[in-house]
N, C-alpha and C. Protein backbone atom coordinates (compact mmCIF):
# COMPACT_ATOMS: atom_id res chain seq x y z
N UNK A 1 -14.24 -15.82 -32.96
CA UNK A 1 -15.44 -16.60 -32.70
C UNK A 1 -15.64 -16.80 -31.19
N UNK A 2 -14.42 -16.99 -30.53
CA UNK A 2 -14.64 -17.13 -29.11
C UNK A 2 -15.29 -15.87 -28.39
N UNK A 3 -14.30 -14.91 -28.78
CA UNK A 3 -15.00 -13.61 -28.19
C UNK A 3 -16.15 -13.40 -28.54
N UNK A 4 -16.60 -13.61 -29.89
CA UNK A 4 -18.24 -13.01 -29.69
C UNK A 4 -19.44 -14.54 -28.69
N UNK A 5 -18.72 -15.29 -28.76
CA UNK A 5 -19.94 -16.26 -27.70
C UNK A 5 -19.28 -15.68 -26.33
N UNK A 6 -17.89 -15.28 -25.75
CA UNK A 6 -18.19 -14.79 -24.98
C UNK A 6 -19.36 -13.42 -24.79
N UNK A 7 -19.16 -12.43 -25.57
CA UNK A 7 -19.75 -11.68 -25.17
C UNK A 7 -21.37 -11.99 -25.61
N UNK A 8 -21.81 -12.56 -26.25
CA UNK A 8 -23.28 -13.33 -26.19
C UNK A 8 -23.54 -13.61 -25.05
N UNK A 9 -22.76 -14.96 -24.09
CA UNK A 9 -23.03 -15.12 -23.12
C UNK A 9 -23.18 -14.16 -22.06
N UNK A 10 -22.12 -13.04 -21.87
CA UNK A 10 -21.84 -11.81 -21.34
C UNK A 10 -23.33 -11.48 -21.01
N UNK A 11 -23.78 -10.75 -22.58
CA UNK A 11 -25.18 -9.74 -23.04
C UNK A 11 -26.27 -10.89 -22.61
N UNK A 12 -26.22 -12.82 -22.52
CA UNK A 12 -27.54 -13.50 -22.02
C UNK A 12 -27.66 -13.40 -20.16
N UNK A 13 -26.36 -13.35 -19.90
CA UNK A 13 -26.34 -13.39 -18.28
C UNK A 13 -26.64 -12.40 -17.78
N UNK A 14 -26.21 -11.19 -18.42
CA UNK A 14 -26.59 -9.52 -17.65
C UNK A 14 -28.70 -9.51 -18.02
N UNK A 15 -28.69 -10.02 -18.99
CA UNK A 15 -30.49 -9.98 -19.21
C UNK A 15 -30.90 -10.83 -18.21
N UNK A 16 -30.51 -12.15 -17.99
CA UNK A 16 -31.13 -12.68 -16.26
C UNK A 16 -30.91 -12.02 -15.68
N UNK A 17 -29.90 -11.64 -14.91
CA UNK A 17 -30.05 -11.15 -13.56
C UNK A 17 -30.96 -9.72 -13.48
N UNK A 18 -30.88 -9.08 -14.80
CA UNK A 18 -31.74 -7.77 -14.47
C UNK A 18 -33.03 -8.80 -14.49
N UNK A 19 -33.29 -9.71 -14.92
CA UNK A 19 -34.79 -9.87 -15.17
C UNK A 19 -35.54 -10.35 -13.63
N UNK A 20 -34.40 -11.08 -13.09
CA UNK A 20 -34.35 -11.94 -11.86
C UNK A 20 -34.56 -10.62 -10.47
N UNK A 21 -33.33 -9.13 -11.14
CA UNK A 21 -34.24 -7.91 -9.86
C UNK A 21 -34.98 -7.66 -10.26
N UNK A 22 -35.71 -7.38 -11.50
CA UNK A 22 -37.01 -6.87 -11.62
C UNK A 22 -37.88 -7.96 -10.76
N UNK A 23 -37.99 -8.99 -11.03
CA UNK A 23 -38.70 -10.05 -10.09
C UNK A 23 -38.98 -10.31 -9.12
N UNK A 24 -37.57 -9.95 -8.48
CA UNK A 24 -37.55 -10.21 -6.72
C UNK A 24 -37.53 -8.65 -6.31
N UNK A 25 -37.64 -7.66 -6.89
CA UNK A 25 -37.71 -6.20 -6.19
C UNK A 25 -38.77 -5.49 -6.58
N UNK A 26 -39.32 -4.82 -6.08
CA UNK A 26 -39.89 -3.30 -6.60
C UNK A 26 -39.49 -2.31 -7.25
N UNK A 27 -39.69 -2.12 -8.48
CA UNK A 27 -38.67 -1.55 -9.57
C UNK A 27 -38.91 -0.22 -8.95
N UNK A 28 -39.92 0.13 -8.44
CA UNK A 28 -39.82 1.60 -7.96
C UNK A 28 -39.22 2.29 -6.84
N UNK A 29 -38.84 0.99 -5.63
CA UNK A 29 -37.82 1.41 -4.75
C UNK A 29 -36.23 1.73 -4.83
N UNK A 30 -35.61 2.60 -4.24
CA UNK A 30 -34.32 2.75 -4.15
C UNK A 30 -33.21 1.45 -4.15
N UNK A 31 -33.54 0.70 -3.37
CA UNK A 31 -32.72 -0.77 -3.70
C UNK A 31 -32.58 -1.06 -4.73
N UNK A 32 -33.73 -1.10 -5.46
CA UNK A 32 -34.03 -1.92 -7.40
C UNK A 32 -32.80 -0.79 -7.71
N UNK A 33 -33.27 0.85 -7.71
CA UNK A 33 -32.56 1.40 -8.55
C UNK A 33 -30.60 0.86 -8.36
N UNK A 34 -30.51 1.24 -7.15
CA UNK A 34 -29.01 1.31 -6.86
C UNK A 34 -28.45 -0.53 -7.14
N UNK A 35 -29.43 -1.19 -6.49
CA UNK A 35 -29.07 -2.66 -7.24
C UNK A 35 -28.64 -2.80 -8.66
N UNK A 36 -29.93 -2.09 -9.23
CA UNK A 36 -29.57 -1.99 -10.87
C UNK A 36 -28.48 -1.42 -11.16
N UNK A 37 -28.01 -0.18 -11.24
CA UNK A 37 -27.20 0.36 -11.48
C UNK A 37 -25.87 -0.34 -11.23
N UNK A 38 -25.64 -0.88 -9.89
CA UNK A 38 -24.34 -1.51 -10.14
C UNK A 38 -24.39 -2.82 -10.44
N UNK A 39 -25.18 -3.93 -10.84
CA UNK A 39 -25.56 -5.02 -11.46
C UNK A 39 -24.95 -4.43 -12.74
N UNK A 40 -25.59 -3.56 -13.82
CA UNK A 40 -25.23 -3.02 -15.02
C UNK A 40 -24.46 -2.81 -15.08
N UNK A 41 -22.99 -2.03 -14.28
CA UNK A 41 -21.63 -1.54 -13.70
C UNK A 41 -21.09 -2.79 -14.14
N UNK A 42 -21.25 -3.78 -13.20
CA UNK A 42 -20.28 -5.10 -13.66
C UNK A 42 -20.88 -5.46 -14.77
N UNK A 43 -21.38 -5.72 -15.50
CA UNK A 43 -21.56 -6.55 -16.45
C UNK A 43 -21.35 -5.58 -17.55
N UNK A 44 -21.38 -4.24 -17.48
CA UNK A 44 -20.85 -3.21 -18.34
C UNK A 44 -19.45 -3.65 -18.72
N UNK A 45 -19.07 -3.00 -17.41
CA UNK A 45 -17.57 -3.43 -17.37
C UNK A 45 -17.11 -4.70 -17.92
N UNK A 46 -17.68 -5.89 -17.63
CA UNK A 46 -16.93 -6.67 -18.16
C UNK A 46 -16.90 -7.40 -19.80
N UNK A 47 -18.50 -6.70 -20.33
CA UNK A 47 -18.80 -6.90 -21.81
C UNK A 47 -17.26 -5.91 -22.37
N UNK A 48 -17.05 -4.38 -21.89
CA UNK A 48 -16.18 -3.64 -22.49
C UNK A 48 -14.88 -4.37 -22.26
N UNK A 49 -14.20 -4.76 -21.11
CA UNK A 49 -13.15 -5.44 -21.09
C UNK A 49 -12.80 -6.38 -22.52
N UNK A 50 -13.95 -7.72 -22.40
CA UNK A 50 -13.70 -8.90 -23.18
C UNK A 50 -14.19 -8.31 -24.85
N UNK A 51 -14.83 -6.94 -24.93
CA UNK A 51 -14.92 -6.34 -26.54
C UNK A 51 -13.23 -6.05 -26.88
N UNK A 52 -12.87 -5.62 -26.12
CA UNK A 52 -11.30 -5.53 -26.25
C UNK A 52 -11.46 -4.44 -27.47
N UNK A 53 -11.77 -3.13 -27.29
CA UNK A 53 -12.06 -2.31 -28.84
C UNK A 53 -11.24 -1.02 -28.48
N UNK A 54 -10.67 -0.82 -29.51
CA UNK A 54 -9.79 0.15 -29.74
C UNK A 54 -10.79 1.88 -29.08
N UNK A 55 -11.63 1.81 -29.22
CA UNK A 55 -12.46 2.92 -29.03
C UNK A 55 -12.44 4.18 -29.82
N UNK A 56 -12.31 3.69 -31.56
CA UNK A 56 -11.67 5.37 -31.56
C UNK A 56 -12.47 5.87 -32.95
N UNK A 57 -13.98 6.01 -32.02
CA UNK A 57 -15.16 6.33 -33.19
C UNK A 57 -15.04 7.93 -32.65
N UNK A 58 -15.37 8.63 -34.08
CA UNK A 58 -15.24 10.50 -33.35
C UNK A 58 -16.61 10.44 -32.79
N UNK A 59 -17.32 10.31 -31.99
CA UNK A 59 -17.76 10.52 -31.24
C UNK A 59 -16.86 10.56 -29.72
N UNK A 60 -15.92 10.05 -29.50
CA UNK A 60 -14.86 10.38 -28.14
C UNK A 60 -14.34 11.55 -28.33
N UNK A 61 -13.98 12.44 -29.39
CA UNK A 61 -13.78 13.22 -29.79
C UNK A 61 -14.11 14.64 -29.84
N UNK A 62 -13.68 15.68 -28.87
CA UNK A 62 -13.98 16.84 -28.32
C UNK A 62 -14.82 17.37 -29.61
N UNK A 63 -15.87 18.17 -29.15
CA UNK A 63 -16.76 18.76 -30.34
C UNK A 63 -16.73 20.33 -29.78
N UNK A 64 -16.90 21.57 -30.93
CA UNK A 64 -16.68 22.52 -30.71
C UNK A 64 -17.35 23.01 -29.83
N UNK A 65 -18.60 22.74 -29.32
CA UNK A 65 -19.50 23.04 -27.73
C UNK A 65 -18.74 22.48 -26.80
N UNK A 66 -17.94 21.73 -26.64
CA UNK A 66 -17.22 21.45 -25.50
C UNK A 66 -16.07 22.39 -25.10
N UNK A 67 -15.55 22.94 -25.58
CA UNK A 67 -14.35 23.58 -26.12
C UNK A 67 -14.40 24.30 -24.67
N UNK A 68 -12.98 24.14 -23.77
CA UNK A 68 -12.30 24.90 -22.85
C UNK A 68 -13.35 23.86 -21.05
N UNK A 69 -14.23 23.11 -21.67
CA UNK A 69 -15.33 22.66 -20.66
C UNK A 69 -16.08 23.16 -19.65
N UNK A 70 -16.30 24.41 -20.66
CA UNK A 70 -17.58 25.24 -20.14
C UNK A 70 -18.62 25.05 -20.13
N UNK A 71 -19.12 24.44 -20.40
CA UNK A 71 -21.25 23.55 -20.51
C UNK A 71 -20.69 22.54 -19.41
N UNK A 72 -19.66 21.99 -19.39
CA UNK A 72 -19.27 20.82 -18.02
C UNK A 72 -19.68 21.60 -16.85
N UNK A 73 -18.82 22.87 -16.68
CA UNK A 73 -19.12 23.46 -15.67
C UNK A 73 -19.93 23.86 -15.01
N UNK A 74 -20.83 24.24 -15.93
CA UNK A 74 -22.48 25.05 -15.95
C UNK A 74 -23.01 24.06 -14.99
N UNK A 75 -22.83 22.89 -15.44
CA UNK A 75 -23.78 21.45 -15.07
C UNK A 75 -22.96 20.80 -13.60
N UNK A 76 -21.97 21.46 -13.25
CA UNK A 76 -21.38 20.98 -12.33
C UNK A 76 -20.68 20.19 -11.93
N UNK A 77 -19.67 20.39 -12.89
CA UNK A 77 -18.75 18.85 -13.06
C UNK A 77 -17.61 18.79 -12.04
N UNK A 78 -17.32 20.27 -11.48
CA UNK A 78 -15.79 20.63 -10.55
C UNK A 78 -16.83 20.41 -9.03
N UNK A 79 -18.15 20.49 -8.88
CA UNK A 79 -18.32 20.03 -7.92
C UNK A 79 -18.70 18.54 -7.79
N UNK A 80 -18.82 17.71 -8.57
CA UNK A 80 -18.96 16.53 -8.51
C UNK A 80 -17.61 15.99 -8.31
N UNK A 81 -16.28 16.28 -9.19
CA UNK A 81 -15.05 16.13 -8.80
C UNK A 81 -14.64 16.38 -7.48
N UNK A 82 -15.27 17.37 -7.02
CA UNK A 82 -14.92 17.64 -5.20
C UNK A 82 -15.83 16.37 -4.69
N UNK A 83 -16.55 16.21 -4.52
CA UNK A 83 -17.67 14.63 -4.27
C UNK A 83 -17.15 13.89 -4.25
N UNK A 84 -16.31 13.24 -5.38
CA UNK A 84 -15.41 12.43 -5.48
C UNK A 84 -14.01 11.60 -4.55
N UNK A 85 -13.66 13.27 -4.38
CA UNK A 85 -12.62 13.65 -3.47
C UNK A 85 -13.25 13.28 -1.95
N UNK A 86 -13.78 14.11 -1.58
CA UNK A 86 -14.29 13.78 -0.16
C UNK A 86 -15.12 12.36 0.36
N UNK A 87 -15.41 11.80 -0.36
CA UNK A 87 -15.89 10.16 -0.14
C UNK A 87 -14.52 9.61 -0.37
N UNK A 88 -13.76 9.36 -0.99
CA UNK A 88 -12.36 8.78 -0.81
C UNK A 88 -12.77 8.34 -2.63
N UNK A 89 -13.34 8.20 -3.45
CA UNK A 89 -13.17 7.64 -4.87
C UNK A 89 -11.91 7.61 -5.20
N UNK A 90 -11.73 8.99 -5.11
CA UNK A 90 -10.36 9.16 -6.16
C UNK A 90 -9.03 8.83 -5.21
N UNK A 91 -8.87 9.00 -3.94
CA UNK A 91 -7.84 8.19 -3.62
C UNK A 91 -8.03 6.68 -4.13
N UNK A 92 -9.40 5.84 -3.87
CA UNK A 92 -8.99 4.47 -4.01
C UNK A 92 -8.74 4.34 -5.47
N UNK A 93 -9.73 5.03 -6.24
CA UNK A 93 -8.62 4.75 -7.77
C UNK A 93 -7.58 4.82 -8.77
N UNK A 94 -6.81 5.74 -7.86
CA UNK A 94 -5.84 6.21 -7.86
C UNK A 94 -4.38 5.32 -6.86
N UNK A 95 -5.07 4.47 -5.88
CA UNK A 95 -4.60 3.56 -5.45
C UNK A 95 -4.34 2.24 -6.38
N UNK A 96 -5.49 1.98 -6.99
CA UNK A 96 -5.35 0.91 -7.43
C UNK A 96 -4.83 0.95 -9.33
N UNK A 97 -5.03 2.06 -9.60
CA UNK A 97 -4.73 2.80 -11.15
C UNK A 97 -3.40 4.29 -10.85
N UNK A 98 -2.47 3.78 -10.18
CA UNK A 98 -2.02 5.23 -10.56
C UNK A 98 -1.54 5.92 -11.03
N UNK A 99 -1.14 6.98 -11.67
CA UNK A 99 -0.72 7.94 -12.48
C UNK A 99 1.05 8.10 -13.13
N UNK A 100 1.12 7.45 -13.60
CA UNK A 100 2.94 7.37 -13.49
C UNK A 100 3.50 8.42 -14.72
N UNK A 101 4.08 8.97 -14.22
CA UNK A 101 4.84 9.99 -15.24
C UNK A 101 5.39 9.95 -16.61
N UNK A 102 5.05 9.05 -17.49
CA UNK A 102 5.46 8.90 -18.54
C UNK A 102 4.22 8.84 -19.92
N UNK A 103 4.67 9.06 -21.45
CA UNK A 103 3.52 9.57 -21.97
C UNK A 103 2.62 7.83 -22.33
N UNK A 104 3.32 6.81 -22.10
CA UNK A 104 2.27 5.49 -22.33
C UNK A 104 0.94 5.71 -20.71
N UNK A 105 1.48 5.58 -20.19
CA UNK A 105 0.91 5.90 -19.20
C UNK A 105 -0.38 6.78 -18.92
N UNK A 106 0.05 7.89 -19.79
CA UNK A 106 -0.81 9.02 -20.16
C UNK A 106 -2.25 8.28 -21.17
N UNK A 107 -1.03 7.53 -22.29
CA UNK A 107 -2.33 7.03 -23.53
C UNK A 107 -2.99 5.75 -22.62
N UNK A 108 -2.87 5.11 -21.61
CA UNK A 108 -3.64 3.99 -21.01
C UNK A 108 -4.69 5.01 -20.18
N UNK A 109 -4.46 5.54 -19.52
CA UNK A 109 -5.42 6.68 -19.24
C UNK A 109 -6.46 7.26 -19.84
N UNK A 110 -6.30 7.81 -21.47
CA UNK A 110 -7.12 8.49 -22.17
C UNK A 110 -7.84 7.31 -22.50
N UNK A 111 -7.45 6.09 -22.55
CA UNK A 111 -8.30 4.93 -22.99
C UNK A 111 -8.93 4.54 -22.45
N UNK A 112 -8.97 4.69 -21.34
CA UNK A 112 -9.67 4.17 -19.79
C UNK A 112 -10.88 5.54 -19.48
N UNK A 113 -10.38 6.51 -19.90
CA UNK A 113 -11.59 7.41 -19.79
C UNK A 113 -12.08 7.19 -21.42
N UNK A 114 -12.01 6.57 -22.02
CA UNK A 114 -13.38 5.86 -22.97
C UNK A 114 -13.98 5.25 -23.26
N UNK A 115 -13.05 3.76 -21.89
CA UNK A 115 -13.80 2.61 -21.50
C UNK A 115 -15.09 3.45 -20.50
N UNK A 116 -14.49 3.89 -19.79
CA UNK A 116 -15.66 4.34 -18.54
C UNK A 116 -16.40 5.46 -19.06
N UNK A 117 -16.15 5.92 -20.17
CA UNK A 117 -17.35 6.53 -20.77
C UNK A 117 -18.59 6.00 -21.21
N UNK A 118 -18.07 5.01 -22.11
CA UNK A 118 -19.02 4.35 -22.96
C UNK A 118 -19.80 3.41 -21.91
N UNK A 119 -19.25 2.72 -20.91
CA UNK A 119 -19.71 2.22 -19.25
C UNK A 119 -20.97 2.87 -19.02
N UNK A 120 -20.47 4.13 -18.38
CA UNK A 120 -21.43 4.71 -17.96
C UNK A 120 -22.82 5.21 -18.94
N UNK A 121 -22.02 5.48 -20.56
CA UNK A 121 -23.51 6.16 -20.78
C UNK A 121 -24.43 5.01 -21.64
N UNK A 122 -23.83 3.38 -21.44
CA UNK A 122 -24.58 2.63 -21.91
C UNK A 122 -25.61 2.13 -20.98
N UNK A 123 -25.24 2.28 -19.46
CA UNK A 123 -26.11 1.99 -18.37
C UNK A 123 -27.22 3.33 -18.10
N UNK A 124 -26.28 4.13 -18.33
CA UNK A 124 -26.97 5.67 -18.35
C UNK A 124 -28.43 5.34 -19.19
N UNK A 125 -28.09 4.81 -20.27
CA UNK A 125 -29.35 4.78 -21.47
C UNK A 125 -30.09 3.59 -21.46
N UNK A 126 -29.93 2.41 -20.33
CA UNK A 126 -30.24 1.47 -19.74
C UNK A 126 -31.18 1.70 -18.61
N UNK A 127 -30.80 2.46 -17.86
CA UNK A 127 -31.01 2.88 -16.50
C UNK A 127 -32.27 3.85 -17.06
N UNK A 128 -32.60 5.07 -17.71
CA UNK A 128 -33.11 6.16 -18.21
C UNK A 128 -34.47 5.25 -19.15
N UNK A 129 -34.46 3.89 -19.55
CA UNK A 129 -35.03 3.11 -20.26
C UNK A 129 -36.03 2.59 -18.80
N UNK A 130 -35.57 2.30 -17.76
CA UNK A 130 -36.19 1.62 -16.49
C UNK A 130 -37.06 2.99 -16.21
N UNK A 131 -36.32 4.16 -16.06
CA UNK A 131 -36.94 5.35 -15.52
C UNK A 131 -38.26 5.38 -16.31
N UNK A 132 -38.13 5.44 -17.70
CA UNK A 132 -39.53 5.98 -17.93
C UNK A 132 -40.29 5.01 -17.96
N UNK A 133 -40.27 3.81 -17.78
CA UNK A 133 -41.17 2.61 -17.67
C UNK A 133 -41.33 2.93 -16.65
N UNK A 134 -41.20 2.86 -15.44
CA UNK A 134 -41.29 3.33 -14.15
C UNK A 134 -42.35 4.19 -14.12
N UNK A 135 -42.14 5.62 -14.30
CA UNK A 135 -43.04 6.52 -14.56
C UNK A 135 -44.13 6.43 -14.84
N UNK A 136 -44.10 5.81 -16.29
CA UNK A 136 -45.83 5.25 -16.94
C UNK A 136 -46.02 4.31 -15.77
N UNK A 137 -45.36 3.27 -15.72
CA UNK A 137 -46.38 2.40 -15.21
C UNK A 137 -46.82 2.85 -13.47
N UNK A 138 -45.90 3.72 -12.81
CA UNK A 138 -46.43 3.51 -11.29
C UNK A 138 -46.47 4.95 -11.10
N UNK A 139 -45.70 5.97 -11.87
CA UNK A 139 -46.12 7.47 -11.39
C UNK A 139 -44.80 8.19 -11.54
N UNK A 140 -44.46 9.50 -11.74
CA UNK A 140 -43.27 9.83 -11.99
C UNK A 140 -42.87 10.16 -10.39
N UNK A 141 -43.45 10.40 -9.37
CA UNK A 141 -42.25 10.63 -8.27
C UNK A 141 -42.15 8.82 -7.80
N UNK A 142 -42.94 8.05 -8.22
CA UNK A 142 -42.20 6.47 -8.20
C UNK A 142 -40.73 6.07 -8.71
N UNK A 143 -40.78 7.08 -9.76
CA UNK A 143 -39.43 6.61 -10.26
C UNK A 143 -38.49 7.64 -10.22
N UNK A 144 -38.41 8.76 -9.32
CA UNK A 144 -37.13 9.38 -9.02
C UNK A 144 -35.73 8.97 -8.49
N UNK A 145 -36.18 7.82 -7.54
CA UNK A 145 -34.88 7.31 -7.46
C UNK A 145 -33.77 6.83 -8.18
N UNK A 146 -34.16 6.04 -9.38
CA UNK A 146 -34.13 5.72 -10.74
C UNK A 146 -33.27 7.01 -11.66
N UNK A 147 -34.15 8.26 -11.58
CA UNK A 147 -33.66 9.20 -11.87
C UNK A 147 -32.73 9.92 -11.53
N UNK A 148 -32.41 10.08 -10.13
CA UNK A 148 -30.99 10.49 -9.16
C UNK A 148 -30.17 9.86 -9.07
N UNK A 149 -30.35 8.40 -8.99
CA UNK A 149 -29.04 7.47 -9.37
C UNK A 149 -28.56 7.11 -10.24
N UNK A 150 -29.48 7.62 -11.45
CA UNK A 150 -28.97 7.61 -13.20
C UNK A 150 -27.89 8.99 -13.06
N UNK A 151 -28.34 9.77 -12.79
CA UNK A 151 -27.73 11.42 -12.82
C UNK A 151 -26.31 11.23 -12.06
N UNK A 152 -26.23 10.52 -10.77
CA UNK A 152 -25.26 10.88 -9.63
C UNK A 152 -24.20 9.90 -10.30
N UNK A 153 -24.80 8.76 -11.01
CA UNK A 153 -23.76 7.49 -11.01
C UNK A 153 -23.47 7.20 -12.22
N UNK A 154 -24.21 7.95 -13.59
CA UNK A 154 -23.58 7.44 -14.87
C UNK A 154 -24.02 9.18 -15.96
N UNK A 155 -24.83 10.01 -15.12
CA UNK A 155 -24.44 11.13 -16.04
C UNK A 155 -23.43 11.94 -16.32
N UNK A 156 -23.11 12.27 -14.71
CA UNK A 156 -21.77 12.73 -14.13
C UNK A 156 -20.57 12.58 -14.26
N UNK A 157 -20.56 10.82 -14.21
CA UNK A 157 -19.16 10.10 -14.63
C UNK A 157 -19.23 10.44 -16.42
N UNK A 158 -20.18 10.23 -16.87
CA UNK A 158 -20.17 10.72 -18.28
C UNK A 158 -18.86 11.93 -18.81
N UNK A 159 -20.07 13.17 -18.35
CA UNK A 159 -19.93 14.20 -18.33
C UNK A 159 -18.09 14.74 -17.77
N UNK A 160 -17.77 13.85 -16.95
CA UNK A 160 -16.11 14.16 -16.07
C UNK A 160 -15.43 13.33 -16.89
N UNK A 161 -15.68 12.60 -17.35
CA UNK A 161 -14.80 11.59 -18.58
C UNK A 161 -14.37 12.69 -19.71
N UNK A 162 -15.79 13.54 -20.08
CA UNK A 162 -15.32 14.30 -21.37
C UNK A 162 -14.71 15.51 -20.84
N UNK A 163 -15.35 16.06 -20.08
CA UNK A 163 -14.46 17.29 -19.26
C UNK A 163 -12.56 16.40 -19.19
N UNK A 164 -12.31 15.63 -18.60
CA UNK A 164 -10.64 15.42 -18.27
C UNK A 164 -10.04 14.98 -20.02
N UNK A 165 -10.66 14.30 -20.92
CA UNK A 165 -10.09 13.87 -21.58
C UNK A 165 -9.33 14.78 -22.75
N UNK A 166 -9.98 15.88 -22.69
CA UNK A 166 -8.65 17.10 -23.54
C UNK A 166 -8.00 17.09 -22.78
N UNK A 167 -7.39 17.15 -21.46
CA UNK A 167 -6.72 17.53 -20.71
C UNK A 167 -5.41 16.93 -20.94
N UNK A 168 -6.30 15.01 -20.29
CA UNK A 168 -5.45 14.44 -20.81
C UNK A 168 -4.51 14.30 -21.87
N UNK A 169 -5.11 14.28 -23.42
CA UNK A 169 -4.67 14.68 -24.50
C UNK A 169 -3.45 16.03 -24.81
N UNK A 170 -3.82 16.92 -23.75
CA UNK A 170 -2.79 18.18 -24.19
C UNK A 170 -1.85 17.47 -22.99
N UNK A 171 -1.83 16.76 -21.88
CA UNK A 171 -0.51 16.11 -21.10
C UNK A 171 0.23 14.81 -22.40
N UNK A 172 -0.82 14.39 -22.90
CA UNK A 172 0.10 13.47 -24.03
C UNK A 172 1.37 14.26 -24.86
N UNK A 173 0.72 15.09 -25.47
CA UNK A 173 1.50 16.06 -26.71
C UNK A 173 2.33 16.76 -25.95
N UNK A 174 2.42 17.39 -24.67
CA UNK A 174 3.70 17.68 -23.69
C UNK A 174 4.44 17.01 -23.97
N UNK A 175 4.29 15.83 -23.24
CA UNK A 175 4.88 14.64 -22.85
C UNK A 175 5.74 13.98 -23.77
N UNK A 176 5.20 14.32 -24.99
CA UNK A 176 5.66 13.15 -26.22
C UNK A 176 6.64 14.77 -26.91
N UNK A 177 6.87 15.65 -26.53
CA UNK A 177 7.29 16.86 -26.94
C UNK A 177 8.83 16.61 -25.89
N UNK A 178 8.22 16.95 -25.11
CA UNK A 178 9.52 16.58 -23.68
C UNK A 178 10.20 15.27 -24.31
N UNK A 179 9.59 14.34 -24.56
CA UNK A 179 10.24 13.12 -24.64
C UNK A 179 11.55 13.06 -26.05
N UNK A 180 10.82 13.62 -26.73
CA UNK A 180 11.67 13.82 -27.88
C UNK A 180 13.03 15.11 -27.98
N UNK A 181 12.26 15.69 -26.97
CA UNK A 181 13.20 17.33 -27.08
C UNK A 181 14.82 16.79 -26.40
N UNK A 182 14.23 15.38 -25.57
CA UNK A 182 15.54 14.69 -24.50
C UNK A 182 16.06 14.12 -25.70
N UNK A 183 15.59 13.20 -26.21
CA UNK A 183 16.36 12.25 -26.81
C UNK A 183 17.18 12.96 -28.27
């Protein structure tokens, strides 16, 4: 009972403040967008935190078009991973999350790329909801910004969540292979 008035309250406070930038900004300038976007970021983040949910609907679940993450590629997912790299992302999250050699370690990982999946493509479908209101109401190159910072900041991360997470998965089954082959 507690958790769901938290997250009520969560889902009433994230609806002010978007309502409060729509108010005080120009939904069609770059500020609104990038404001929005990470306004939605935290309050994403922290509805998924306090849901506290196991995550394990097959939809996380590699589908046979994904297979080897070739459509990732097409779309450019190893250069967005270089992007990553060269702004410093992945050192700082890797600073503050890092990688430790063992297979729990591994499964807090695969879970974390389904927290920040579902993150991104709930703002993604949040964000993409502003875009086409945008559009109708003021013009579609009004709302490109909207559109590039949906793409750069929650399609991408999408898209690199599902690209790493077989990966991850075949370092689990190593791992838990090694682990047993010792003991």
């Amino acid at each position: 009972m507690k958790r769901n008035i938290s997250l009520f309250l969560i889902f009433l406070a994230s609806i002010a403040s978007v309502y409060a930038l729509v108010y005080f900004m120009k939904m069609e300038s770059f500020t609104f967008s990038w404001a929005l976007n990470f306004l939605l970021m935290m309050w994403v983040s922290v509805f998924i935190e306090v849901q506290k949910s196991t995550l394990q609907s097959p939809y996380f679940n590699q589908k046979s078009w994904e297979r080897r993450g070739k459509i990732y590629t097409y779309f450019g997912v190893d250069v967005f991973r270089k992007i990553l790299v060269l702004v410093g992302w992945e050192k700082l999250i890797r600073k503050s999350n890092p990688i430790e050699k063992n297979t729990q370690a591994l499964i807090n990982l695969h879970h974390q790329t389904k927290k920040s999946e579902l993150g991104h493509l709930l703002i993604f479908l949040i964000v993409l909801a502003f875009n086409i209101y945008v559009a109708l109401r003021f013009g579609v190159f009004k709302s490109v910004w909207l559109l590039v910072l949906n793409i750069l900041l929650n399609f991408y991360p999408v898209i690199l969540q599902r690209y790493n997470r077989p990966r991850i998965e075949r370092a689990i089954q190593l791992s838990k292979r090694t682990s047993v082959a010792c003991n």
